[in-house]
Protein backbone atom coordinates (compact mmCIF):
# COMPACT_ATOMS: atom_id res chain seq x y z
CA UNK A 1 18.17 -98.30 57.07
CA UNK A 2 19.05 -99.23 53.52
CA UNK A 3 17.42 -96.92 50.94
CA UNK A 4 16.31 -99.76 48.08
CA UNK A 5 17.10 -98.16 45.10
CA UNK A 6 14.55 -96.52 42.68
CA UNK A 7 15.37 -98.24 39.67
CA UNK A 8 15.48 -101.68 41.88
CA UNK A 9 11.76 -101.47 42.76
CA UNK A 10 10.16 -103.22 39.63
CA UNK A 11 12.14 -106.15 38.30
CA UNK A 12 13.78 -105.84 35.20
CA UNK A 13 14.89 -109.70 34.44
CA UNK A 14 16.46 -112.78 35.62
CA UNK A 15 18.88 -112.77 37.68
CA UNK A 16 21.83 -114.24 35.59
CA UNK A 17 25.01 -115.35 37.37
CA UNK A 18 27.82 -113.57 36.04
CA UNK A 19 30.53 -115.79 34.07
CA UNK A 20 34.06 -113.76 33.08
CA UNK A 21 36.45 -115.95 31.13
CA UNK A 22 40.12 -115.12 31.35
CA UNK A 23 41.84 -114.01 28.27
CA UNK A 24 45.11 -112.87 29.84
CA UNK A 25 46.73 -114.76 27.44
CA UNK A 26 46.08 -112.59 24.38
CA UNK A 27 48.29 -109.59 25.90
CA UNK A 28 51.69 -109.17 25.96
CA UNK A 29 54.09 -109.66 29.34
CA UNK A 30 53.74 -106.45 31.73
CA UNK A 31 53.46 -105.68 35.06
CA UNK A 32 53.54 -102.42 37.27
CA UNK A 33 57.43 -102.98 39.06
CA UNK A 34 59.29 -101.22 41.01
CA UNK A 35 60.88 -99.71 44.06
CA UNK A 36 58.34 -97.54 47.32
CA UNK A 37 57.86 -94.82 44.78
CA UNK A 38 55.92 -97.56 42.97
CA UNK A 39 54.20 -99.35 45.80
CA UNK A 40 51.36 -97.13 45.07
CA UNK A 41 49.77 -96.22 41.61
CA UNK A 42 49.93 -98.64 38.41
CA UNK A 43 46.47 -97.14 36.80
CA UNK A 44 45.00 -97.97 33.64
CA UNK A 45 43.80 -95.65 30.48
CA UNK A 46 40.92 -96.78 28.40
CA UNK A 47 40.12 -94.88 25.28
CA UNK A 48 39.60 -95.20 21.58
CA UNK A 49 42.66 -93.97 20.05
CA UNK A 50 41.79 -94.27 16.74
CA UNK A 51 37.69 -93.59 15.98
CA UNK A 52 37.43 -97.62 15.75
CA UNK A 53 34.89 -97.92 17.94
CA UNK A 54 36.89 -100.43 20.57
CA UNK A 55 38.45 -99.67 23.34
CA UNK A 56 42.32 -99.61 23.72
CA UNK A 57 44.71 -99.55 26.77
CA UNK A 58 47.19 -97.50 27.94
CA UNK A 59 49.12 -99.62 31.27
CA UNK A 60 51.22 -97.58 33.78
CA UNK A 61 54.69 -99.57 34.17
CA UNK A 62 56.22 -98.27 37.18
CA UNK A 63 59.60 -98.80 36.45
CA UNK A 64 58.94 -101.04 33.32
CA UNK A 65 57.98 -98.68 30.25
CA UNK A 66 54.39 -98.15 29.88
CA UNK A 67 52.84 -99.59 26.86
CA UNK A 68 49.85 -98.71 24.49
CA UNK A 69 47.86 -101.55 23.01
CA UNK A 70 45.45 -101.44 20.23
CA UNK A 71 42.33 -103.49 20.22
CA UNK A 72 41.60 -104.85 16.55
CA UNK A 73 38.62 -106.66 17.86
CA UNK A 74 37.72 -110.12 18.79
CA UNK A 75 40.25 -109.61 21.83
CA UNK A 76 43.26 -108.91 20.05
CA UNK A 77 45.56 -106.47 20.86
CA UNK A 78 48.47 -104.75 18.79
CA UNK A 79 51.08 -103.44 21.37
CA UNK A 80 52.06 -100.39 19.44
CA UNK A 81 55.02 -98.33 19.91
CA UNK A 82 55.65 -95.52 22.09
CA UNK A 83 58.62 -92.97 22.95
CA UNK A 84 59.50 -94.88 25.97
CA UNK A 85 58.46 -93.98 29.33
CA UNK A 86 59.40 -95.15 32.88
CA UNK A 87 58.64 -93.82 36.00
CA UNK A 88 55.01 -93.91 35.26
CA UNK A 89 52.30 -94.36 37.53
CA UNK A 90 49.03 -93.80 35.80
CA UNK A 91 47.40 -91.63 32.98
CA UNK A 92 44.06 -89.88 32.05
CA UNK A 93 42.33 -89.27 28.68
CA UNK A 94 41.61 -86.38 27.82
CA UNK A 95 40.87 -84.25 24.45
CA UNK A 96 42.82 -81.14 25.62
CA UNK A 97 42.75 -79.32 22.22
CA UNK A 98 39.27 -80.33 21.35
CA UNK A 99 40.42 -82.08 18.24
CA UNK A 100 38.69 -85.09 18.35
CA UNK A 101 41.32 -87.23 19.22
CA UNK A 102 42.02 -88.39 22.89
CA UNK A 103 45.02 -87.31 24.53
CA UNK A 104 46.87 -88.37 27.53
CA UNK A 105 48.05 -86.95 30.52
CA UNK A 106 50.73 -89.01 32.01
CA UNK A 107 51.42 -89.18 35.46
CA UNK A 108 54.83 -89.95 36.43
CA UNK A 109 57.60 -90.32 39.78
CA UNK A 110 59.35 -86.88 37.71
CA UNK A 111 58.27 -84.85 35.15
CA UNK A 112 54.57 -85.55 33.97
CA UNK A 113 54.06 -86.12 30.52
CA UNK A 114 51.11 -84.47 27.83
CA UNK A 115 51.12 -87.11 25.20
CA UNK A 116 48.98 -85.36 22.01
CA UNK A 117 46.92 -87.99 19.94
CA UNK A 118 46.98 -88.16 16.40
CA UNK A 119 43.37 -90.24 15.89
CA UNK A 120 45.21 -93.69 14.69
CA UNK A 121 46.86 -94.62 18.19
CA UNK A 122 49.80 -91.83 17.39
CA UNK A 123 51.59 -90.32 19.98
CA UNK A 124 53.75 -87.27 20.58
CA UNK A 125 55.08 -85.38 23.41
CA UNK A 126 53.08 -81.97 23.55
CA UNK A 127 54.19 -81.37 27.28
CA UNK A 128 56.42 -77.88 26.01
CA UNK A 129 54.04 -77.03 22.81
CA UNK A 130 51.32 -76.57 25.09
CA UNK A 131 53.29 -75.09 27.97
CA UNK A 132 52.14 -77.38 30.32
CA UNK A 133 54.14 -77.10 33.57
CA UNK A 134 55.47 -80.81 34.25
CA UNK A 135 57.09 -80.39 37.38
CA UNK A 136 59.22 -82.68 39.11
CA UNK A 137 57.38 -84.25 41.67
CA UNK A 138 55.57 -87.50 42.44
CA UNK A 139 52.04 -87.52 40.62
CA UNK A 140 49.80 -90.23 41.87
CA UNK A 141 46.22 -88.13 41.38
CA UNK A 142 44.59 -86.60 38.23
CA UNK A 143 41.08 -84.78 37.31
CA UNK A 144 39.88 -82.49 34.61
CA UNK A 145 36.95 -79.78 34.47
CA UNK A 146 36.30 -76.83 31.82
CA UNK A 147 35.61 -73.50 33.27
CA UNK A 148 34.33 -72.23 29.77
CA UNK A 149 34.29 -73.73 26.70
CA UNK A 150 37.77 -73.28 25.42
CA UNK A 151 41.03 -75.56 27.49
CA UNK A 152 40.13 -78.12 30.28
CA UNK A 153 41.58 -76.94 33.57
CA UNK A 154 43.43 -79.64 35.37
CA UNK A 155 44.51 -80.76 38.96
CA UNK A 156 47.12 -82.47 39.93
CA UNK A 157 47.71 -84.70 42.94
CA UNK A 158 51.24 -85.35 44.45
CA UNK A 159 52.70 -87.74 46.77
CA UNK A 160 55.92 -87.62 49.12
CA UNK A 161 57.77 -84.74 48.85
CA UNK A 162 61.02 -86.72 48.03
CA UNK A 163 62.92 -84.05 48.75
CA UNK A 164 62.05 -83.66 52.37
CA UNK A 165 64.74 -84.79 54.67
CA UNK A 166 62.23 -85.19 56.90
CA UNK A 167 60.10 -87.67 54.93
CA UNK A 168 58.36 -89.71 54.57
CA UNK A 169 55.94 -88.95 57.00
CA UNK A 170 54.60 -85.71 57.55
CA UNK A 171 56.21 -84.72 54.43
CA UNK A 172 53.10 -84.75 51.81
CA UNK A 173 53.98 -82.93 48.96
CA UNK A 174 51.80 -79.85 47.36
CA UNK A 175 49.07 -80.11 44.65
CA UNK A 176 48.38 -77.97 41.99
CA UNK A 177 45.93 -76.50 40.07
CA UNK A 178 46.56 -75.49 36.10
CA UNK A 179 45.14 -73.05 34.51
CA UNK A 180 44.97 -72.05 30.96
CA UNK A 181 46.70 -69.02 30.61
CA UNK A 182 47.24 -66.98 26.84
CA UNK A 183 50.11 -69.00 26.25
CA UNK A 184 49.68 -72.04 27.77
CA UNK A 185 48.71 -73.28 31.29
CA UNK A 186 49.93 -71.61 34.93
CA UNK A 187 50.21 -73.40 38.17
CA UNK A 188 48.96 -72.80 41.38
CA UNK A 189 49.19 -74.60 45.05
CA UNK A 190 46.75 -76.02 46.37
CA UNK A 191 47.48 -76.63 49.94
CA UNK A 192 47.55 -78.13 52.17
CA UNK A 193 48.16 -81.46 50.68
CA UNK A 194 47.89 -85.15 52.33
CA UNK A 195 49.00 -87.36 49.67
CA UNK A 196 46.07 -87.78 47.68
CA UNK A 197 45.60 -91.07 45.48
CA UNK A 198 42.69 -90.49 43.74
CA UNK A 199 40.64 -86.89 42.45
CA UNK A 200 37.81 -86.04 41.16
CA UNK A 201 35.93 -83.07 40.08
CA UNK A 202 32.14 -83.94 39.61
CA UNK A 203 28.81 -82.53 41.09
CA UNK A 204 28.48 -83.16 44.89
CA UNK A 205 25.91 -83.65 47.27
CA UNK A 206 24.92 -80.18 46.93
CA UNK A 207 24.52 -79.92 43.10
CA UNK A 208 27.80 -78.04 43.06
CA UNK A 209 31.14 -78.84 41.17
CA UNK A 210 33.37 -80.02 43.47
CA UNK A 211 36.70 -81.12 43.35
CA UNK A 212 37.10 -84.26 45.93
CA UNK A 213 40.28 -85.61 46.77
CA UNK A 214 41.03 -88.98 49.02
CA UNK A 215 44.08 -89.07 50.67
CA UNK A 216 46.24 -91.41 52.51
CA UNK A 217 46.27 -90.14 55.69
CA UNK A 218 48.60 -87.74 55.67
CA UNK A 219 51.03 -90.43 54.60
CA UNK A 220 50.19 -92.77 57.95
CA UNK A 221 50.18 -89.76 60.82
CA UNK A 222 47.62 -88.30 62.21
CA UNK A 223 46.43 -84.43 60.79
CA UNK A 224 45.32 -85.77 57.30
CA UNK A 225 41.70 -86.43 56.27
CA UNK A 226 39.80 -86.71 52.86
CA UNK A 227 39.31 -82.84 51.20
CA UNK A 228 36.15 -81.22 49.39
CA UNK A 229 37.38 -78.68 47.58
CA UNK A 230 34.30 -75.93 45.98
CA UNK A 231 35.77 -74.89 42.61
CA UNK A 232 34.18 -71.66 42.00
CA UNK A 233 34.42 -70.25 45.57
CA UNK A 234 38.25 -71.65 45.56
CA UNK A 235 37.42 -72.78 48.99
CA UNK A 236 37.69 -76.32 50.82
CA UNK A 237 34.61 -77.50 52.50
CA UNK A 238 34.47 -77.31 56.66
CA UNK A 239 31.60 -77.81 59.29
CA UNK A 240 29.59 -75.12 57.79
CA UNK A 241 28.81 -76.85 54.83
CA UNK A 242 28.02 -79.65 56.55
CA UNK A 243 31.56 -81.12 55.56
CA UNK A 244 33.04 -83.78 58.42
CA UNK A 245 36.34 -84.62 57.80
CA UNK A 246 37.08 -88.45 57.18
CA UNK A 247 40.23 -89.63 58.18
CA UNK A 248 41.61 -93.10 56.12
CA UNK A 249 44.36 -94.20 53.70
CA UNK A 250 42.29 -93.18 50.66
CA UNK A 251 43.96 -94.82 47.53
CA UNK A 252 40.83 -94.63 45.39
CA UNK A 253 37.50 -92.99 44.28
CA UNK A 254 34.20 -94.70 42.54
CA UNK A 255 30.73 -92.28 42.09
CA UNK A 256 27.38 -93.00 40.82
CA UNK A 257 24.37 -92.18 42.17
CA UNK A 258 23.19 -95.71 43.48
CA UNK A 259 19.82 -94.05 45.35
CA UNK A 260 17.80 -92.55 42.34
CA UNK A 261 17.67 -88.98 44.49
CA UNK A 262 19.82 -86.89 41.32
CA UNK A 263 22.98 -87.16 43.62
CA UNK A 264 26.03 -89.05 43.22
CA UNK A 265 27.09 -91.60 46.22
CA UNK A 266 30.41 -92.08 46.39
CA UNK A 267 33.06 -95.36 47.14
CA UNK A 268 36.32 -94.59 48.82
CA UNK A 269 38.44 -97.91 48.74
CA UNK A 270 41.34 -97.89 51.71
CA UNK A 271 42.92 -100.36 54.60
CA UNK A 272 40.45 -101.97 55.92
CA UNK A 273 37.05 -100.78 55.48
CA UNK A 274 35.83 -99.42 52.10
CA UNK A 275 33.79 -96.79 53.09
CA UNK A 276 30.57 -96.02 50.92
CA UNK A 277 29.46 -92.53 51.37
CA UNK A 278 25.80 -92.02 50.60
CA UNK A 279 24.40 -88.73 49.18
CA UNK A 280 21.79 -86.73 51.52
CA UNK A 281 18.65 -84.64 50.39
CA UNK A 282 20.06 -81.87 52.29
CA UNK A 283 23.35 -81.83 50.51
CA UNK A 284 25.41 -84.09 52.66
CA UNK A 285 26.59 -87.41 52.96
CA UNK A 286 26.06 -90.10 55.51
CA UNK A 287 28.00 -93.20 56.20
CA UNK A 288 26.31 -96.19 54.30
CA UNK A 289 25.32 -99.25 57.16
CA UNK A 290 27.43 -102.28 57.55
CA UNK A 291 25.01 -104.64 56.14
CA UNK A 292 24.86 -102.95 52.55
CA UNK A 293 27.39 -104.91 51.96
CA UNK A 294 30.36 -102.82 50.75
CA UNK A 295 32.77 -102.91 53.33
CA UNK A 296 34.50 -105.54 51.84
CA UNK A 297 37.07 -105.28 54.89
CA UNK A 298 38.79 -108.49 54.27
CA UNK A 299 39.33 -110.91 51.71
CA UNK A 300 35.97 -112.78 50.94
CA UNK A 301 38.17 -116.23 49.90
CA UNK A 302 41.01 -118.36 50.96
CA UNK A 303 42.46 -118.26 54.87
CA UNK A 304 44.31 -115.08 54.77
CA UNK A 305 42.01 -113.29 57.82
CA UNK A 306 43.79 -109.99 57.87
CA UNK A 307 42.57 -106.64 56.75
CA UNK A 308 42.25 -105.83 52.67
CA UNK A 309 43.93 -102.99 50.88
CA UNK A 310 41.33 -101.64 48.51
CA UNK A 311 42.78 -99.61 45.19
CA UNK A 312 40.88 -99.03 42.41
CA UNK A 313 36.75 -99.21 42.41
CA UNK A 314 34.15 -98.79 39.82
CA UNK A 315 30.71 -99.04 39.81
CA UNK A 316 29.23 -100.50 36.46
CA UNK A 317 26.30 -102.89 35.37
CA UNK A 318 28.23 -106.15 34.82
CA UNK A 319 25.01 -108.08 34.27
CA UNK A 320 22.74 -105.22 32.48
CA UNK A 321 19.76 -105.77 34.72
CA UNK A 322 19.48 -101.60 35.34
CA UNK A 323 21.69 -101.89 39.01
CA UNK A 324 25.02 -100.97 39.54
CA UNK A 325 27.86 -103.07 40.42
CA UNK A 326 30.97 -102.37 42.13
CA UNK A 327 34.51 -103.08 41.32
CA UNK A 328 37.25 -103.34 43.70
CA UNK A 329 40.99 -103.98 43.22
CA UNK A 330 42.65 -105.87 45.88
CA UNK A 331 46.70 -106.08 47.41
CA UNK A 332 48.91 -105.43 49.51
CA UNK A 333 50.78 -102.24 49.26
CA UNK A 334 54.23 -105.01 49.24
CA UNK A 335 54.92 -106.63 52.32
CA UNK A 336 53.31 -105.00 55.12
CA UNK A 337 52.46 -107.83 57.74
CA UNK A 338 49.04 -106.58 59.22
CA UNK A 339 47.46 -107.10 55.67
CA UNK A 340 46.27 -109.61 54.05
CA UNK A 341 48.91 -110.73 51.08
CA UNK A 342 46.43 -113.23 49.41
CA UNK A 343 43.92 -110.60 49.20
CA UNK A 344 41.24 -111.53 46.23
CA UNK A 345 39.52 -108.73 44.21
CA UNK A 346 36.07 -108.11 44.37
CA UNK A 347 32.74 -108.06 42.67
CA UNK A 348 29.98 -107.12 44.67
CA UNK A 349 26.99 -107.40 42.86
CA UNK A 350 23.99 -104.97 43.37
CA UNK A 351 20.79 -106.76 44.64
CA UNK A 352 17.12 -105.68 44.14
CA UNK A 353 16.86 -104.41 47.79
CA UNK A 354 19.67 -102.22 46.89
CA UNK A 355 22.76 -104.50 49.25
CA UNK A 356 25.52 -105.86 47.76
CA UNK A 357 26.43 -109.78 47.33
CA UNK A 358 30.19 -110.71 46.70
CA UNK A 359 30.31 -112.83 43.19
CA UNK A 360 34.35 -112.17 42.48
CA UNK A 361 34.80 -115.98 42.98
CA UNK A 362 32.12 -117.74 40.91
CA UNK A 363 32.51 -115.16 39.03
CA UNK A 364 36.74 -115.92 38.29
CA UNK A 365 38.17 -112.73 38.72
CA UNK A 366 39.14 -113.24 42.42
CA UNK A 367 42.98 -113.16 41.88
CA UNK A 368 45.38 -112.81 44.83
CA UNK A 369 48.02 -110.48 42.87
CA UNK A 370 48.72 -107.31 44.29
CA UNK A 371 46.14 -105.71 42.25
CA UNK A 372 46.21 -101.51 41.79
CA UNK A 373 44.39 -99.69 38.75
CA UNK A 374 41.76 -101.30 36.93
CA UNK A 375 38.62 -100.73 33.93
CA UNK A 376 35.39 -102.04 33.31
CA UNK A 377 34.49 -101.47 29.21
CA UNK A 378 33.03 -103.76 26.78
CA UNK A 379 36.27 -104.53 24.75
CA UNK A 380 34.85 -106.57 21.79
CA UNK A 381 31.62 -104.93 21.31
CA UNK A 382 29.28 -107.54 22.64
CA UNK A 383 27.22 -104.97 25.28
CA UNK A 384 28.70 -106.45 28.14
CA UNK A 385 31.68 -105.10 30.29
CA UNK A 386 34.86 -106.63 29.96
CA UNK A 387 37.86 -106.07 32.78
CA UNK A 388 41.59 -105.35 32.77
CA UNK A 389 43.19 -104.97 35.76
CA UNK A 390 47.08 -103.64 36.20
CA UNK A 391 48.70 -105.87 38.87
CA UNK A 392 52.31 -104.65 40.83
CA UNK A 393 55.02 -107.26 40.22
CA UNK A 394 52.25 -109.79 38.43
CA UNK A 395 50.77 -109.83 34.54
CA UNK A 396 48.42 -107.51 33.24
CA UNK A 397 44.93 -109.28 33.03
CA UNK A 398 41.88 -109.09 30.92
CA UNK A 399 38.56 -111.20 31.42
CA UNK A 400 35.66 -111.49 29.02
CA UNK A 401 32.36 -111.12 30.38
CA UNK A 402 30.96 -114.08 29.07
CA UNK A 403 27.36 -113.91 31.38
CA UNK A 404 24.55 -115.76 29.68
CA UNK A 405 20.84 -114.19 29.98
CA UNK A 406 21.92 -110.71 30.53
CA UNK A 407 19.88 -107.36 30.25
CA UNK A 408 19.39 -104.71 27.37
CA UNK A 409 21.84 -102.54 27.40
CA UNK A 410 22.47 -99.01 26.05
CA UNK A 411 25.96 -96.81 24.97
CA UNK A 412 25.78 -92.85 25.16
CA UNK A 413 28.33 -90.98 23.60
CA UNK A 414 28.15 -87.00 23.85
CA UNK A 415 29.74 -84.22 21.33
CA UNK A 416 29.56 -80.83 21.26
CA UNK A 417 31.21 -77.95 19.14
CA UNK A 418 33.61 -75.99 21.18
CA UNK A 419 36.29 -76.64 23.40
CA UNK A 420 34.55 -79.15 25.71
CA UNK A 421 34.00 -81.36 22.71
CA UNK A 422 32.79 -84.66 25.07
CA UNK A 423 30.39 -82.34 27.25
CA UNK A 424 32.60 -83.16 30.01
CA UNK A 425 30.70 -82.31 33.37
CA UNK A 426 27.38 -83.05 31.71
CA UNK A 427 24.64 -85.29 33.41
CA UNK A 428 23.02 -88.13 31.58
CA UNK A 429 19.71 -89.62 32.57
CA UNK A 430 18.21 -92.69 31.00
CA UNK A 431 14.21 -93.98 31.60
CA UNK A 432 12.67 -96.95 31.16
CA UNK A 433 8.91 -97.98 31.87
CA UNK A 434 10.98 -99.91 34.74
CA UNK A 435 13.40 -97.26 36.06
CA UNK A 436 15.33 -94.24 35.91
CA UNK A 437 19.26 -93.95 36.37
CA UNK A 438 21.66 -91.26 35.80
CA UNK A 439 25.45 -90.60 34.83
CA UNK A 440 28.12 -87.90 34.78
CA UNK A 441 30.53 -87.61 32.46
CA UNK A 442 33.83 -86.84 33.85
CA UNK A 443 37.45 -87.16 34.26
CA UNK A 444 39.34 -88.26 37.30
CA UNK A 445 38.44 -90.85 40.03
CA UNK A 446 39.67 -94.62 40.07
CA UNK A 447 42.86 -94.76 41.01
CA UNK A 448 45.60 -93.66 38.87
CA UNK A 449 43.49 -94.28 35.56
CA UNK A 450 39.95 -93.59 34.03
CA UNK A 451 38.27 -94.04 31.00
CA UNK A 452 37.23 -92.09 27.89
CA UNK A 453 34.34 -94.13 26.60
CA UNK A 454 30.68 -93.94 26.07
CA UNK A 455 28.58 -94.27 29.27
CA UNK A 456 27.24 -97.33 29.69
CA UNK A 457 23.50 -98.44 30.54
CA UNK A 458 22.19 -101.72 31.48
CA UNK A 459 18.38 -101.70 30.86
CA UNK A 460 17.34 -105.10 32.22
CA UNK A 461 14.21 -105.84 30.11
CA UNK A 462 13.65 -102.45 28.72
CA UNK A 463 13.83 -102.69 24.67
CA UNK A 464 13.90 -98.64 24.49
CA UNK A 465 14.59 -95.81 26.54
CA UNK A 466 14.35 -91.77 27.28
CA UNK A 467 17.36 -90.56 27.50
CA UNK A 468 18.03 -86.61 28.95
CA UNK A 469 21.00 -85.14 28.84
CA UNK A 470 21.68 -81.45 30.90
CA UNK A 471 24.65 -80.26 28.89
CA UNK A 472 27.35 -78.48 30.61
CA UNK A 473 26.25 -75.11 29.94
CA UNK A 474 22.54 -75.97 31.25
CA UNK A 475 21.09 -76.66 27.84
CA UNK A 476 18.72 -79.88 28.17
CA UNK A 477 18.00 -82.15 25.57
CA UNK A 478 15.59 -85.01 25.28
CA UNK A 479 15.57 -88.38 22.85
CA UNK A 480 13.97 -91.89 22.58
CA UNK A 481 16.67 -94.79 21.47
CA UNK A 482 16.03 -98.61 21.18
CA UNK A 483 18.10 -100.89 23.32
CA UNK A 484 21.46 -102.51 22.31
CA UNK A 485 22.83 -99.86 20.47
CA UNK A 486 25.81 -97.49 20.36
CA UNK A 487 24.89 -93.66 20.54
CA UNK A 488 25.89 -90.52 19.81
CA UNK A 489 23.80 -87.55 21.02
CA UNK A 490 25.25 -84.12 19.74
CA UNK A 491 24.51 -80.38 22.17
CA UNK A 492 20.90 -78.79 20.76
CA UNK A 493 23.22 -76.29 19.46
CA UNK A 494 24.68 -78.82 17.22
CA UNK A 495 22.04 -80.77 15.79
């Protein structure tokens, strides 16, 4: 049966159908391009690189050089220069020295790159200050979690071995874990690896932090299957813990908890079926039923009957009425027949009983390109959520939510002294006299590319709200804040 969701059982407002204008035209030519190593990947950073208060975007290029562009507001973008860099397939923001200024961690088909931020949309290469071991292989996966209160430890996903003369099947290259060390950061395998897509260390089912990693099958062969990984036992999940494996060609990883039970459900997009995993009282997870409505196994417009490839996926509230929507990024990995090729995005918008009803086409984000990573964030400041979306061998897109009659909204942005300095791995739960919902803050997930931005509430009706926030270290702190507002809440230590 579908569990109706606990912030769905009061209604919050109208129903307003959701309107995104495109504004594609405002950015500058790019796509994601380029040979297999590039068939998969093409993710999407969103950050504030410079304390302005609007997002910016950092676009994996494939074979193309990536490229930075600076929002000055009112959708315009500045595409500012970078040391340039090809062979990239995604990237991450992250504040690895606590600075206050966003870094990024850029994957790459080679050597990965640590690009240090300077706080006005600067850049430098601080791969070798900070002794971070690049390697050599091919990074398509990417998470972050802090340990203590110092460095961020990291994990890295990798592809194809491409030196295996044996490849490409069967020959899934190793991950790694990195570890700050005195000097720097060391590496160790994680094994064994099936050509993970996406990561993500967050709480699990259990309460635990757990680092969760979707792979593609074992690169097509049978013996692969998607990996829970416990990160302080240093252990990967089996039957014991109530773990069953899931075999599918994972490419990418959405979580929020979509329930109201404290526990994160979680999207894994693939061929085929997109398989929404729902979060048990006792700590597992249970196969959501077909008619929730998030399958999305082909495309929902136009004749082209054959399966979808899902990529990226995000849940986010679109239309601020207090549910969560899900994002999914369409297309074909290139030019594999049994797939659909005219394969239309999604936008599956979350209904009162807690299903999901397609809107990608009314709503006019339904393209056919091949579609990979992809970001919901309000990009001019309005209190809705825009979308950009990366496309192989197409443009670079970004819509403007442009809904009419939408919800309240809310913005929480978290600091805290120390080395964690965005309370990465906190929990953030916001009430209203209509419902309660709840966030994590992390790193990882998507595919290819996350965000670095404040979490976003819609409210529906609500004019204030309570908003808790358990702090990474346990601490709990409690505040009232009036609707349509940016905010900043700061550790009790802090204040």
């Amino acid at each position: 049966m579908i569990r109706a969701l606990a912030l769905c059982l009061t209604a919050t407002s109208a129903s307003a159908e959701v309107v995104f204008e495109d504004r594609s035209d405002v950015l500058p030519a790019h796509s994601y391009a380029g040979g297999w190593e590039h068939f998969v990947g093409g993710g999407v950073a969103v950050f504030d690189c410079n304390a302005n208060g609007l997002p910016d975007i950092f676009a994996a290029g494939g074979e193309n050089p990536a490229i930075l562009l600076r929002n000055d507001g009112n959708f315009t973008f500045t595409n500012i220069s970078l040391p340039e860099m090809t062979g990239v397939t995604g990237a991450y923001p992250i504040d690895i020295d606590a600075d206050g200024a966003m870094d990024l961690f850029v994957l790459r088909v080679g050597p990965n790159i640590v690009l240090r931020g300077d706080g006005a949309c600067g850049f430098t290469d601080a791969t070798a200050d900070w002794d971070v071991p690049a390697g050599d292989a091919w990074t398509t996966a990417f998470t972050a979690w802090w340990d203590d209160d110092v460095r961020p430890v990291m994990a890295i996903g990798n592809y194809v071995d491409r030196d295996d003369p044996d490849g490409p099947f069967e020959a899934c290259d190793t991950n790694q874990i990195l570890t700050p060390a005195e000097d720097g950061y060391v590496s160790t395998d994680l094994t064994p690896g099936y050509c993970p897509l996406s990561m993500l260390a967050a709480q699990d089912a259990r309460g635990r932090l757990t680092l969760r990693l979707s792979n593609d099958r074992h690169y097509y062969v049978r013996g692969g299957h998607e990996q829970m990984w416990d990160i302080a036992e240093g252990r990967f999940l089996g039957d014991a813990d109530g773990w069953q494996n899931v075999s599918l060609w994972g490419m990418g990883i959405a979580s929020r908890d979509l329930t109201g039970n404290g526990r994160d459900d979680v999207m894994l997009t693939s061929m085929g079926d997109q398989l929404l995993q729902l979060a048990q009282d006792d700590g597992t997870y249970a196969n959501a039923p077909y008619g929730i409505g998030t399958y999305a196994q082909r495309p929902h417009t136009g004749d082209d009957g054959r399966p979808s490839t899902g990529w990226h996926a995000e849940f986010a509230d679109v239309d601020n009425d207090g549910r969560a929507d899900l994002f999914i990024a369409k297309g074909n990995v290139d030019q594999m027949p049994g797939l659909a090729m005219a394969d239309p995005n999604n936008l599956l918008m979350q209904q009162p009983d807690g299903t999901f009803a397609e809107a990608g086409l009314t709503a006019g984000i339904a393209t056919t390109a091949r579609s990979r990573g992809a970001a919901l964030a309000d990009f001019d400041g309005d209190g809705l959520l825009d979308l950009i979306v990366v496309n192989r061998r197409a443009p670079l897109e970004i819509y403007r939510n442009a809904t009419e009659s939408t919800g309240n909204w809310l913005a929480v942005a978290l600091e805290q002294s120390g080395g964690n300095r965005n309370a990465i791995g906190a929990v953030v739960t916001v009430t209203t006299e209509y419902a309660t919902q709840s966030q994590q803050n992390t790193i990882g997930g998507g595919h290819a590319g996350g965000k670095a931005l404040p979490l976003h509430f819609g409210l529906g009706a609500a004019e204030d709200a309570a908003i808790t926030v358990t702090w990474p270290d346990g601490a709990q702190s409690r505040d009232m804040a009036p609707a349509n507002a940016p905010l900043i809440l700061r550790h009790p230590r802090d204040r």
